[in-house]
PDB file of N, CA and C in Angstrom:
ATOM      1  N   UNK A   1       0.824  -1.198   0.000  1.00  0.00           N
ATOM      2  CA  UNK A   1       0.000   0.000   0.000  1.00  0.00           C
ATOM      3  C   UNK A   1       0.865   1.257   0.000  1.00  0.00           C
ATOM      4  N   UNK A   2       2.075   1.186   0.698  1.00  0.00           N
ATOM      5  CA  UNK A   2       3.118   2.557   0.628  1.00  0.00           C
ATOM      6  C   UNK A   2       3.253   3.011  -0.788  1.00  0.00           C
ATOM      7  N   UNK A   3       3.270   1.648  -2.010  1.00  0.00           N
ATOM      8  CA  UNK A   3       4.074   1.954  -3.112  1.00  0.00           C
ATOM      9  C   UNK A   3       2.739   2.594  -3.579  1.00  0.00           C
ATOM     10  N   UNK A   4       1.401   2.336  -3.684  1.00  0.00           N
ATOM     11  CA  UNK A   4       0.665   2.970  -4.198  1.00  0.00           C
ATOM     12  C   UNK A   4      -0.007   4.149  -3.480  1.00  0.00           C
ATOM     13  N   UNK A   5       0.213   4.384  -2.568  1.00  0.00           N
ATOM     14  CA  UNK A   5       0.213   5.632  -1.879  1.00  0.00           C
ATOM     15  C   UNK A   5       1.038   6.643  -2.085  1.00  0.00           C
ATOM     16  N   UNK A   6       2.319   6.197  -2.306  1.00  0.00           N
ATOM     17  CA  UNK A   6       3.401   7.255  -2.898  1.00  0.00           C
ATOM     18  C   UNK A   6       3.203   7.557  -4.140  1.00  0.00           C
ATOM     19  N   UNK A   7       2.353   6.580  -5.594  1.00  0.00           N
ATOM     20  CA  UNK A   7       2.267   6.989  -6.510  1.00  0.00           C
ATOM     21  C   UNK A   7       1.182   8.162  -6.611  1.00  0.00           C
ATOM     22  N   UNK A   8      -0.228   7.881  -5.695  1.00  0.00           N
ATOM     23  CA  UNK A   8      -1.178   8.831  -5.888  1.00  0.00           C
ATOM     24  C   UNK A   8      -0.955   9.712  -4.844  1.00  0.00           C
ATOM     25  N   UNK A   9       0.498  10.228  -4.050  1.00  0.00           N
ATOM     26  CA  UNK A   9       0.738  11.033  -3.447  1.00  0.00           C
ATOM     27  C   UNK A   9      -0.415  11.347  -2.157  1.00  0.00           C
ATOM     28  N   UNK A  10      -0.627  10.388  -1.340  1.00  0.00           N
ATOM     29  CA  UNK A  10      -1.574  10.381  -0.367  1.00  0.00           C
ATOM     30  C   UNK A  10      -1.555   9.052   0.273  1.00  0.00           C
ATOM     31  N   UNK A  11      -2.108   9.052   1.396  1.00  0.00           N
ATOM     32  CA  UNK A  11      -2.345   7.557   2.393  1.00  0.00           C
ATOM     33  C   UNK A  11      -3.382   6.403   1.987  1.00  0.00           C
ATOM     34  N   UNK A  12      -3.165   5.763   1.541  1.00  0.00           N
ATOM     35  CA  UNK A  12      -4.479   5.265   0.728  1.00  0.00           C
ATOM     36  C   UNK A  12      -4.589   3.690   1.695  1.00  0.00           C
ATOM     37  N   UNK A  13      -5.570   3.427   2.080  1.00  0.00           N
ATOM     38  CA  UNK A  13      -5.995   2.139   2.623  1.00  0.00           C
ATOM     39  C   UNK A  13      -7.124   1.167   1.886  1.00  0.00           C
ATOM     40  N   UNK A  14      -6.937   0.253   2.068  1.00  0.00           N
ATOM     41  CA  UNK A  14      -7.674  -1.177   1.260  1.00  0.00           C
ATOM     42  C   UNK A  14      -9.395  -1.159   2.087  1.00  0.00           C
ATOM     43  N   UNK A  15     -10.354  -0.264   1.437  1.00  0.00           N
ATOM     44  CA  UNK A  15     -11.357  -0.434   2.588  1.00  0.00           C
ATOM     45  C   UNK A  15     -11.982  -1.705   2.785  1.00  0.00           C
ATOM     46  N   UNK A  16     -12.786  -2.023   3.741  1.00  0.00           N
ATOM     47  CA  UNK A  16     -12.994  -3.347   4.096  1.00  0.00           C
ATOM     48  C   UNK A  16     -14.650  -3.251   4.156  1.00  0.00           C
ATOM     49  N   UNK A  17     -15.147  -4.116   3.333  1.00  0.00           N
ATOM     50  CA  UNK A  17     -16.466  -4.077   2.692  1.00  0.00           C
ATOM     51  C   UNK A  17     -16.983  -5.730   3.037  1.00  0.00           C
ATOM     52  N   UNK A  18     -16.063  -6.529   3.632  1.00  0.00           N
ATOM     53  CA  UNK A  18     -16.837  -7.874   4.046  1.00  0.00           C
ATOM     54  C   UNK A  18     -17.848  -7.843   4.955  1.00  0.00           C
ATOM     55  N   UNK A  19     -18.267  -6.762   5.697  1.00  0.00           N
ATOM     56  CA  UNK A  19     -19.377  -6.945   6.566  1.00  0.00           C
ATOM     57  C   UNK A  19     -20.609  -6.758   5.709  1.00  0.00           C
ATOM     58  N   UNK A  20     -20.500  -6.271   4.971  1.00  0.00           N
ATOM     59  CA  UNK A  20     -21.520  -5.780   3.358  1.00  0.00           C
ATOM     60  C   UNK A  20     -21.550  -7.057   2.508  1.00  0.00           C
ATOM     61  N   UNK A  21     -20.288  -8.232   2.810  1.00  0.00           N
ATOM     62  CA  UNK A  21     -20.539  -9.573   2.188  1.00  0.00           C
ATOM     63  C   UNK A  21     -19.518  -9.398   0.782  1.00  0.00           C
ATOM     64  N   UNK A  22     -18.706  -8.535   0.924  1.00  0.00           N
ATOM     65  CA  UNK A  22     -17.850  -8.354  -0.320  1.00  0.00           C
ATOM     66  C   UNK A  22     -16.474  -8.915   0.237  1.00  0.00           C
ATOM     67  N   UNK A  23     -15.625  -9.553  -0.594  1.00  0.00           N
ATOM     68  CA  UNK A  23     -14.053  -9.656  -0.255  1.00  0.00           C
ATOM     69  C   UNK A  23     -13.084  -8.938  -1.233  1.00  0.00           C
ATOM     70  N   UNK A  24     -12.201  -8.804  -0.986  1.00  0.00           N
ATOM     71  CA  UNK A  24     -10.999  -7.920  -1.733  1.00  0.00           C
ATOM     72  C   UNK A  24     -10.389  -9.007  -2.523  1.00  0.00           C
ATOM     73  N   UNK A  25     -10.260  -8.818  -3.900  1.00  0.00           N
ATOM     74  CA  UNK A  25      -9.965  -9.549  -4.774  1.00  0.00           C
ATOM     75  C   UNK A  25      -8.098  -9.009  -5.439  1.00  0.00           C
ATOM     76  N   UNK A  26      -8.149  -7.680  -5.259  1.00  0.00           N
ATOM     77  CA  UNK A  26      -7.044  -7.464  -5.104  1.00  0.00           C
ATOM     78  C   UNK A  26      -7.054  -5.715  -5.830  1.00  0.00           C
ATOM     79  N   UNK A  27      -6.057  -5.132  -5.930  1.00  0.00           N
ATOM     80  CA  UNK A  27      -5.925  -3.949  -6.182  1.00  0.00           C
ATOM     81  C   UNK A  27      -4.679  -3.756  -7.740  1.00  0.00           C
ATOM     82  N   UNK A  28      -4.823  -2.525  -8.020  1.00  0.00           N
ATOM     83  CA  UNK A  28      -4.088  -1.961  -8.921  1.00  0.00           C
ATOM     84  C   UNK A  28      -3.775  -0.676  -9.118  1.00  0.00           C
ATOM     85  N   UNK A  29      -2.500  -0.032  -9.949  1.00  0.00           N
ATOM     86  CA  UNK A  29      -2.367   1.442  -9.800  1.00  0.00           C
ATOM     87  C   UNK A  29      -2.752   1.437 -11.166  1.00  0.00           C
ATOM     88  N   UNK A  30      -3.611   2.134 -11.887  1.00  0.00           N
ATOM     89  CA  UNK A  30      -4.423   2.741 -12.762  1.00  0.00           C
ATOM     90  C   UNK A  30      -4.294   4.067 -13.268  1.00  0.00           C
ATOM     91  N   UNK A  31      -4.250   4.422 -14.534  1.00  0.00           N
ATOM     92  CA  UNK A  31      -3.756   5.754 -15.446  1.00  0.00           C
ATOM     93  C   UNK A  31      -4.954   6.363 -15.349  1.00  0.00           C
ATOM     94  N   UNK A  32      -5.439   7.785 -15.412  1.00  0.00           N
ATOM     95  CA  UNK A  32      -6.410   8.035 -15.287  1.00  0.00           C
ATOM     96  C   UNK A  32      -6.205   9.513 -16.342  1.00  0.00           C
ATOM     97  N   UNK A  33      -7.483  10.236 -17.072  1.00  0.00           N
ATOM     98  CA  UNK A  33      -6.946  11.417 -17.304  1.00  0.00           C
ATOM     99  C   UNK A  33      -6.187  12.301 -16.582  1.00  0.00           C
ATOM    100  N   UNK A  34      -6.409  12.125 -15.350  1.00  0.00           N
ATOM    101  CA  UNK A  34      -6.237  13.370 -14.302  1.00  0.00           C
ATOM    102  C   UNK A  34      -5.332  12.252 -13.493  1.00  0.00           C
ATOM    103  N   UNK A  35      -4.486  11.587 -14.146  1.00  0.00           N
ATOM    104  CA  UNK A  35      -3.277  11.359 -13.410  1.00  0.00           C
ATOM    105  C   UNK A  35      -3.471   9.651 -12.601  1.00  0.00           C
ATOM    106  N   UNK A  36      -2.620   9.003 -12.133  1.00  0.00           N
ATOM    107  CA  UNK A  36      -2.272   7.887 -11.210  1.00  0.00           C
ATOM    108  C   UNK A  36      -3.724   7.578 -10.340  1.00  0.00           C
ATOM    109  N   UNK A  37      -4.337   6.773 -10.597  1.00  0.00           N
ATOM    110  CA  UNK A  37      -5.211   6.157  -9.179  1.00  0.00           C
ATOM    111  C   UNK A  37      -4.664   4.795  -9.078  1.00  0.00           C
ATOM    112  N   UNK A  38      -5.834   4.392  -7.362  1.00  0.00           N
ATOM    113  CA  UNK A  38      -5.664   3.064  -6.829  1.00  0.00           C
ATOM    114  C   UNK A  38      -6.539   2.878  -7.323  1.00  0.00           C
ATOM    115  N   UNK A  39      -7.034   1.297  -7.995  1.00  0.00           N
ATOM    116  CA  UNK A  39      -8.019   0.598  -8.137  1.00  0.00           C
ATOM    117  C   UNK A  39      -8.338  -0.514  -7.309  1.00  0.00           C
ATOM    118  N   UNK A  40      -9.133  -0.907  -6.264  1.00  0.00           N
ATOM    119  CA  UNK A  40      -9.666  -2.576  -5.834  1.00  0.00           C
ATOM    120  C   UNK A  40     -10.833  -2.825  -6.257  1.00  0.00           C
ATOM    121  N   UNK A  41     -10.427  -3.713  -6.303  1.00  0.00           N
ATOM    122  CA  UNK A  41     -11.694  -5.120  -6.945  1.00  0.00           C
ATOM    123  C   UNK A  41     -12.631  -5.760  -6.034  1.00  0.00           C
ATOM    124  N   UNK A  42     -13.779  -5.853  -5.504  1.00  0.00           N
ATOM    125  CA  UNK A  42     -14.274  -6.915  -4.674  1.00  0.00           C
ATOM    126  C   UNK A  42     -15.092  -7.718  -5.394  1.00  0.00           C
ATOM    127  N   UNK A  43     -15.998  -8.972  -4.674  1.00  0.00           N
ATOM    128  CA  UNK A  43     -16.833  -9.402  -5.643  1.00  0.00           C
ATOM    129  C   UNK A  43     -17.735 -10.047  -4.083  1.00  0.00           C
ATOM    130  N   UNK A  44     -18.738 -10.632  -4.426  1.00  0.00           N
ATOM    131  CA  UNK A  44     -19.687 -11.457  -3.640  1.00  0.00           C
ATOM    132  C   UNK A  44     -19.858 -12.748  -3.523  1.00  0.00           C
ATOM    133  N   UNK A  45     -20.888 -12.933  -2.839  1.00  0.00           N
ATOM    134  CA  UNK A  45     -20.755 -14.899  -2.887  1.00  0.00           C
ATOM    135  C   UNK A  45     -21.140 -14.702  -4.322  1.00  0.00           C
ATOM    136  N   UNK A  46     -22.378 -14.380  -5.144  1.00  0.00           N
ATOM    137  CA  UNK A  46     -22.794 -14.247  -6.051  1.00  0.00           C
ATOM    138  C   UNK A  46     -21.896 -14.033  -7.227  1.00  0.00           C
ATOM    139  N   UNK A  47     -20.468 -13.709  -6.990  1.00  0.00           N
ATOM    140  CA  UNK A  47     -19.934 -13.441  -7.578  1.00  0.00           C
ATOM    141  C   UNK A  47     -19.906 -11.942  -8.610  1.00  0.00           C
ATOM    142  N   UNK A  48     -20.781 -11.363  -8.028  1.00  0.00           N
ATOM    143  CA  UNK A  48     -21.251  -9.463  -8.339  1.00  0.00           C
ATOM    144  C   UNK A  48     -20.153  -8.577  -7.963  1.00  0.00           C
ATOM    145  N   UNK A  49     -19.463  -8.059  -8.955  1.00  0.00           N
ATOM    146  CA  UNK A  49     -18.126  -7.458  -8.301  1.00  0.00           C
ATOM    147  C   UNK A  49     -17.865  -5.482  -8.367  1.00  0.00           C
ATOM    148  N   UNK A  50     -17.587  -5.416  -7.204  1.00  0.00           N
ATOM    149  CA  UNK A  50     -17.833  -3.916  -7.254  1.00  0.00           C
ATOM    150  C   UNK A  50     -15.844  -3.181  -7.365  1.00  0.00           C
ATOM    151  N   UNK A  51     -15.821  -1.995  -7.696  1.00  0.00           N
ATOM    152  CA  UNK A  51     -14.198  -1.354  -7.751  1.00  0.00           C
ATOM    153  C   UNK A  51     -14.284  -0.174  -6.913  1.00  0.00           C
ATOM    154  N   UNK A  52     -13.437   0.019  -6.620  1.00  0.00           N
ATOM    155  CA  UNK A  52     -13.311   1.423  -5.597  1.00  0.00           C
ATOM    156  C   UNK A  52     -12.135   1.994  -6.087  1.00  0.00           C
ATOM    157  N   UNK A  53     -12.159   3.149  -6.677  1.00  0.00           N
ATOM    158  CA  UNK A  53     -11.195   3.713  -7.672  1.00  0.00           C
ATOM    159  C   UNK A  53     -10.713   5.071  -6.017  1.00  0.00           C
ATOM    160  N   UNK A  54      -9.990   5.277  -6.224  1.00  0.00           N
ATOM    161  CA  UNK A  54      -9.365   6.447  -5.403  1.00  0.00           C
ATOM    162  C   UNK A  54      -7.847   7.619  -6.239  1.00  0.00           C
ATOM    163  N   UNK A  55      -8.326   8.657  -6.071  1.00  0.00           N
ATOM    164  CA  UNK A  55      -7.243   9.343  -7.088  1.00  0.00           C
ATOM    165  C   UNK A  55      -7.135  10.644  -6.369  1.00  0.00           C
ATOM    166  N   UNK A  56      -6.000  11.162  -6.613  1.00  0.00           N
ATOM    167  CA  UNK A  56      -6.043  12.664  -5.963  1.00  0.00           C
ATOM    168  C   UNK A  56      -7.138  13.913  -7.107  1.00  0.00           C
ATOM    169  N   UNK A  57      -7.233  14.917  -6.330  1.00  0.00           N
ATOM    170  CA  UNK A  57      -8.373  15.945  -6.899  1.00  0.00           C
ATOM    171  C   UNK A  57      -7.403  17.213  -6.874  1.00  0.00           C
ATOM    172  N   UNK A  58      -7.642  17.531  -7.642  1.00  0.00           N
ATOM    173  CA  UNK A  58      -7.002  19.049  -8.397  1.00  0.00           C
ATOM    174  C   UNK A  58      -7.581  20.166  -8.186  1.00  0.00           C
ATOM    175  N   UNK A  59      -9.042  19.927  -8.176  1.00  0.00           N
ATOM    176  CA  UNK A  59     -10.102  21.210  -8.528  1.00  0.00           C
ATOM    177  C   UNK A  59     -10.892  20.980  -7.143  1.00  0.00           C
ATOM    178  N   UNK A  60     -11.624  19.701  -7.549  1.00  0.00           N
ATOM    179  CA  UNK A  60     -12.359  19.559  -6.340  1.00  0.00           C
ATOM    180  C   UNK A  60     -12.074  18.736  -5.141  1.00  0.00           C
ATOM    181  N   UNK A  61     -12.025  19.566  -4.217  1.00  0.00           N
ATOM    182  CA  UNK A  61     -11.039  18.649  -2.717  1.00  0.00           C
ATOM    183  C   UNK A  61     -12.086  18.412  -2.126  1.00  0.00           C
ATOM    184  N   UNK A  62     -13.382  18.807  -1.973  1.00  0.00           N
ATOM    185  CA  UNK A  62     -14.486  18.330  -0.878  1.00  0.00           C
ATOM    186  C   UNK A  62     -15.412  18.070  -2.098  1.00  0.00           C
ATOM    187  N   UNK A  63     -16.485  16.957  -2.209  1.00  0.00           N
ATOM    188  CA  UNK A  63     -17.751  17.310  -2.931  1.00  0.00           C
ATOM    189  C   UNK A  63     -18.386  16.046  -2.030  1.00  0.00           C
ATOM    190  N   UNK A  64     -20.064  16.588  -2.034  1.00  0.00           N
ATOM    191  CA  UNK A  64     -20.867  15.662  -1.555  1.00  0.00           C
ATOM    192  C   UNK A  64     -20.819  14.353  -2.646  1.00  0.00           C
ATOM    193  N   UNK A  65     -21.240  13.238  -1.505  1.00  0.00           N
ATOM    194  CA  UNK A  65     -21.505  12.167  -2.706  1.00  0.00           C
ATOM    195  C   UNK A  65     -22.950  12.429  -3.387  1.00  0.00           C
ATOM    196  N   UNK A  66     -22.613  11.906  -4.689  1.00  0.00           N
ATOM    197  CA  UNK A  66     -23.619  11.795  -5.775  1.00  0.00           C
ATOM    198  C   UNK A  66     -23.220  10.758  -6.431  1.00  0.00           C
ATOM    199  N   UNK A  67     -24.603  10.718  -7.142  1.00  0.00           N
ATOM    200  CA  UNK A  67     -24.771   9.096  -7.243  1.00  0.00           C
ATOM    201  C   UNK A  67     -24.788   9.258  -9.061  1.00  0.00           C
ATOM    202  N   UNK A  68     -24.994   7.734 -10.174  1.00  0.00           N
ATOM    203  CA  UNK A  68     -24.645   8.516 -11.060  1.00  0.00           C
ATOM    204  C   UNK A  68     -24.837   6.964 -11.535  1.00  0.00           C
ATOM    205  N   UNK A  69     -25.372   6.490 -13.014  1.00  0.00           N
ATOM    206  CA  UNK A  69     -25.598   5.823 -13.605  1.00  0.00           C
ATOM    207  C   UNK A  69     -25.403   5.934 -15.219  1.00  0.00           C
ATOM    208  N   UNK A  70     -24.667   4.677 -16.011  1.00  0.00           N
ATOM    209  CA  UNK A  70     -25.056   4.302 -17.219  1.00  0.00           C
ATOM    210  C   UNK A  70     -24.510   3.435 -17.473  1.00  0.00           C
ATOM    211  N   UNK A  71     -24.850   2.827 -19.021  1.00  0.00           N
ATOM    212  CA  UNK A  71     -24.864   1.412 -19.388  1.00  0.00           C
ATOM    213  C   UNK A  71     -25.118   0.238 -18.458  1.00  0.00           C
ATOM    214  N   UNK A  72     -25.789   0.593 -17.701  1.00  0.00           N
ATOM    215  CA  UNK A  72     -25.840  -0.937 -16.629  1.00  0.00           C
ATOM    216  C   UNK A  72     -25.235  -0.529 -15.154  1.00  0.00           C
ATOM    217  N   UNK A  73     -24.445   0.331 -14.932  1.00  0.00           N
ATOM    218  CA  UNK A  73     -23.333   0.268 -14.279  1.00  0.00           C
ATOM    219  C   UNK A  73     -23.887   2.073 -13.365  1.00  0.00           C
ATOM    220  N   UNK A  74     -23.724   1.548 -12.028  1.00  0.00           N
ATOM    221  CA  UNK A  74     -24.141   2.541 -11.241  1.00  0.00           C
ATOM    222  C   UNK A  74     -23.226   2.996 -10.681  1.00  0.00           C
ATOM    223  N   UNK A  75     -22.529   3.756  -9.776  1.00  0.00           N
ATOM    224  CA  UNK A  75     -22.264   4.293  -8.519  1.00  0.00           C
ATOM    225  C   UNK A  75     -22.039   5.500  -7.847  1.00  0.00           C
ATOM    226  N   UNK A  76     -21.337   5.713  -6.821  1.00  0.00           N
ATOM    227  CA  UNK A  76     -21.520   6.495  -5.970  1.00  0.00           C
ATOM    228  C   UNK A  76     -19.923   7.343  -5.816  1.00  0.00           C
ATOM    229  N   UNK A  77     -19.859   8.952  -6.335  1.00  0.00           N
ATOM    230  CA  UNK A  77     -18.366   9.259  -6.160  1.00  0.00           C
ATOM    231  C   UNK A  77     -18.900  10.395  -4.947  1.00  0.00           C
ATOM    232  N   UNK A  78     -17.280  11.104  -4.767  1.00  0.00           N
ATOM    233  CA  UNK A  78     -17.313  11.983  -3.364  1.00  0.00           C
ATOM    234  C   UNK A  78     -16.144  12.499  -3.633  1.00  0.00           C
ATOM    235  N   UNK A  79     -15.452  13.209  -2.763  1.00  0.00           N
ATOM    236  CA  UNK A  79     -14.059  14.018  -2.386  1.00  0.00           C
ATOM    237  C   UNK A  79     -13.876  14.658  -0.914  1.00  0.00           C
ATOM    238  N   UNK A  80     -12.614  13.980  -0.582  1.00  0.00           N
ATOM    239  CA  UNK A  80     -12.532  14.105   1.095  1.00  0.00           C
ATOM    240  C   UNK A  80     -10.637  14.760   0.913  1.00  0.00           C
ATOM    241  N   UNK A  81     -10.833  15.908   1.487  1.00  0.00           N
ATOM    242  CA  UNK A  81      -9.404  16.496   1.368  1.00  0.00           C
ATOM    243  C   UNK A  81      -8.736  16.212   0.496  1.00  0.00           C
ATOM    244  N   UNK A  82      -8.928  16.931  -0.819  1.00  0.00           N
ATOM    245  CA  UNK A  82      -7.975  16.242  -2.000  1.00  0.00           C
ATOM    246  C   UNK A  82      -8.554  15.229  -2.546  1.00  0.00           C
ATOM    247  N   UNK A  83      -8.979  13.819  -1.753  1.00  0.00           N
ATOM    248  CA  UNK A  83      -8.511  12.547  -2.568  1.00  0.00           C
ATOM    249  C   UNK A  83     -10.348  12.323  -3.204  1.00  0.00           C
ATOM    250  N   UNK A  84     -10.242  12.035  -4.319  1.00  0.00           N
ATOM    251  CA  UNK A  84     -11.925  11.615  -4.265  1.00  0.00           C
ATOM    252  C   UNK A  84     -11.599  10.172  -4.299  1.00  0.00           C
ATOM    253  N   UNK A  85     -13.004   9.847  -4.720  1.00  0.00           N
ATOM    254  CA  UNK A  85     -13.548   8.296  -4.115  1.00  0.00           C
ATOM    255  C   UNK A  85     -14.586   8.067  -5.023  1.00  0.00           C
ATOM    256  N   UNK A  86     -14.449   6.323  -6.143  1.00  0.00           N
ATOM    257  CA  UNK A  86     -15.816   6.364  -6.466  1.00  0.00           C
ATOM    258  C   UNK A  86     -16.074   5.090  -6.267  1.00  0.00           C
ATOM    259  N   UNK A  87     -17.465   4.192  -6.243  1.00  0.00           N
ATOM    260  CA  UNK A  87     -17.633   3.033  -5.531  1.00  0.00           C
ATOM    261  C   UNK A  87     -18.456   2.507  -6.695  1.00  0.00           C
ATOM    262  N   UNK A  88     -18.167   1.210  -7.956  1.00  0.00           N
ATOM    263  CA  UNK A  88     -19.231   1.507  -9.075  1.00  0.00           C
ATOM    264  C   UNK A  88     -19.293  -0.224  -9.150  1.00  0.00           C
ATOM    265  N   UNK A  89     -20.593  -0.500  -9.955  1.00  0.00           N
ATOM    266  CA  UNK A  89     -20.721  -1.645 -10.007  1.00  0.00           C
ATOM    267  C   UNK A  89     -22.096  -1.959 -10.730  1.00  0.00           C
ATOM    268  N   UNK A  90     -22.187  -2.977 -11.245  1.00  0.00           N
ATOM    269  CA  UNK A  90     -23.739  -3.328 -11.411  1.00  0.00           C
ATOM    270  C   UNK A  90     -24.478  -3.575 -10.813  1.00  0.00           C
ATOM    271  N   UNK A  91     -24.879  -2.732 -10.125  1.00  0.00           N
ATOM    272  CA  UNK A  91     -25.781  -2.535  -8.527  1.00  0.00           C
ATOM    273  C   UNK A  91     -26.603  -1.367  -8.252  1.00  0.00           C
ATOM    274  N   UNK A  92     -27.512  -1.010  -9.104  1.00  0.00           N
ATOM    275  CA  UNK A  92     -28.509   0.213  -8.507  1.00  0.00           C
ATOM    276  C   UNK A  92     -27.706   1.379  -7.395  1.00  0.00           C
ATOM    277  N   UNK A  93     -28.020   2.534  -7.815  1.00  0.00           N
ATOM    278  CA  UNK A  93     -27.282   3.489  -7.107  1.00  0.00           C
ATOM    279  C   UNK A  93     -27.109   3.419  -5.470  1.00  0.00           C
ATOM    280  N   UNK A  94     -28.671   3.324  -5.590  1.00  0.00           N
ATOM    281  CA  UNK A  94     -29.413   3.306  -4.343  1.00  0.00           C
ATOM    282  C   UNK A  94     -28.839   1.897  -3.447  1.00  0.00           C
ATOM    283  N   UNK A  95     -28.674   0.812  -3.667  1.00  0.00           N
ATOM    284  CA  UNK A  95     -27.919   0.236  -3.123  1.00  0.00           C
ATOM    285  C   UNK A  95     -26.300   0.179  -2.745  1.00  0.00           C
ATOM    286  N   UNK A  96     -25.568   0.666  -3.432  1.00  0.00           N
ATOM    287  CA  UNK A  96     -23.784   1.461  -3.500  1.00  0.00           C
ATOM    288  C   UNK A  96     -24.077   2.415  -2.333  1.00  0.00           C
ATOM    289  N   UNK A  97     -25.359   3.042  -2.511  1.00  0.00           N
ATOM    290  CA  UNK A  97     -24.968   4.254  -1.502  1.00  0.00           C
ATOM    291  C   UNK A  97     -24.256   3.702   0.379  1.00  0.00           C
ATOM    292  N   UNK A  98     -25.118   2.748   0.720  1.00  0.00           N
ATOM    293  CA  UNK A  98     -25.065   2.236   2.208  1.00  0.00           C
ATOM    294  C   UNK A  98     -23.380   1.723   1.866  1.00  0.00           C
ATOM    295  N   UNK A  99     -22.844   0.845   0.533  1.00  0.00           N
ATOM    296  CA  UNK A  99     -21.635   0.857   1.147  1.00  0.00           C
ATOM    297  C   UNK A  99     -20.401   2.185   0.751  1.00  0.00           C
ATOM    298  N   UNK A 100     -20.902   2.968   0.227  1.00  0.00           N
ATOM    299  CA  UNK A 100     -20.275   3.977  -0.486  1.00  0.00           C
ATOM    300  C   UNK A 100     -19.981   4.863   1.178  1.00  0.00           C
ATOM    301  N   UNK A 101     -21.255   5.112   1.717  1.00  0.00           N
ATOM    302  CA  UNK A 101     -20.866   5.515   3.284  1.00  0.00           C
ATOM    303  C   UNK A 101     -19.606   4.818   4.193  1.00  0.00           C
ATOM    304  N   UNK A 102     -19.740   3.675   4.144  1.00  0.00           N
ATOM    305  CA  UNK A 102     -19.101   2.581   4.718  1.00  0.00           C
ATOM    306  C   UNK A 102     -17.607   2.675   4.450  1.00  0.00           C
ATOM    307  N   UNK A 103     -17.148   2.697   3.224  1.00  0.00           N
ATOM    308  CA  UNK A 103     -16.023   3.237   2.478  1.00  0.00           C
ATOM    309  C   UNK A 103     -15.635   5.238   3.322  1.00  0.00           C
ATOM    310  N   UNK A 104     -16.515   5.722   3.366  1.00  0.00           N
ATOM    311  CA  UNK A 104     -16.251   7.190   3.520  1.00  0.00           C
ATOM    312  C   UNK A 104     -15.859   7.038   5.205  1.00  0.00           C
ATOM    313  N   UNK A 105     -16.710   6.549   5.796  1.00  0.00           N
ATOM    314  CA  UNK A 105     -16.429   6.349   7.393  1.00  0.00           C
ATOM    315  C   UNK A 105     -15.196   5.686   7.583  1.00  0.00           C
ATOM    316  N   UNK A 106     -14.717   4.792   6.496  1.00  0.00           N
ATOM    317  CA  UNK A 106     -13.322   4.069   6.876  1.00  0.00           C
ATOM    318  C   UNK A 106     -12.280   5.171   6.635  1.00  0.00           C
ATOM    319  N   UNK A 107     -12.412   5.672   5.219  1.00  0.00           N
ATOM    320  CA  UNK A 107     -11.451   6.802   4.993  1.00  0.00           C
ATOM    321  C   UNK A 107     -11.697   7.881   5.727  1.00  0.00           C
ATOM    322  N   UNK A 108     -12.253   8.698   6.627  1.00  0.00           N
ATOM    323  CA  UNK A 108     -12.416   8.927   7.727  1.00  0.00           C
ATOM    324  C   UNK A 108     -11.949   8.754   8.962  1.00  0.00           C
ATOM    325  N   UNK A 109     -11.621   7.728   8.960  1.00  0.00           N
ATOM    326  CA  UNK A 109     -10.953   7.605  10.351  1.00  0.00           C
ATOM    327  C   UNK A 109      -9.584   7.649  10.257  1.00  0.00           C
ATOM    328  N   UNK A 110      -9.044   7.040   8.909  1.00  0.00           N
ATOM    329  CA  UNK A 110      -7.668   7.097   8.345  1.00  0.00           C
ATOM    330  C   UNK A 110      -7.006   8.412   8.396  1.00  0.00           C
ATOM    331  N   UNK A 111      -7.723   9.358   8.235  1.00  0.00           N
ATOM    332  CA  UNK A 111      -7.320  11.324   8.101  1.00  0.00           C
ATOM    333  C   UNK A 111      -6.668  11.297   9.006  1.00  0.00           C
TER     334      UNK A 111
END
């Protein structure tokens, strides 16, 4: 986690989404327009797999979460000091949201 924390220039932690019934399948550092993110992978018993992208923010350092849909594919982004956060998957918005919180309360405590 140091090496990909040093790439997206910030503290970045693996959030933990198994109480939600998800496991960590594993992570990646990812090109983005706007530069270097972390990517993880989870998936379900069902095998339904959600990503949690994390990247530093340029413009916008705080934004409420909003929620946000297409082709199939829903989720939930935000921005917490600098770093945003988006939580996406084939899963109705409205469902991402409860773990999209879950994710924000972990990175939260990490600050």
């Amino acid at each position: 986690m140091r090496w990909v924390s040093d790439r997206v220039s910030s503290s970045v932690e693996v959030p933990d989404l198994q109480a939600a019934g998800y496991r960590f399948l594993g992570g990646r550092l990812v090109s983005t327009p706007h530069g270097p993110a972390a990517l993880f992978i989870y998936d379900d018993a069902e095998g339904v797999r959600l990503a949690v992208m994390v990247r530093p923010m340029r413009v916008e350092k705080n934004t409420a979460m909003s929620e946000h849909a297409e082709d199939g594919l829903s989720g939930v982004s935000w921005a917490t000091d600098g770093i945003g956060y988006s939580l996406v998957g084939p899963t109705p918005s409205a469902m991402l949201h409860p773990l999209a919180k879950a994710v924000r309360r972990q990175v939260e405590r990490h600050l």
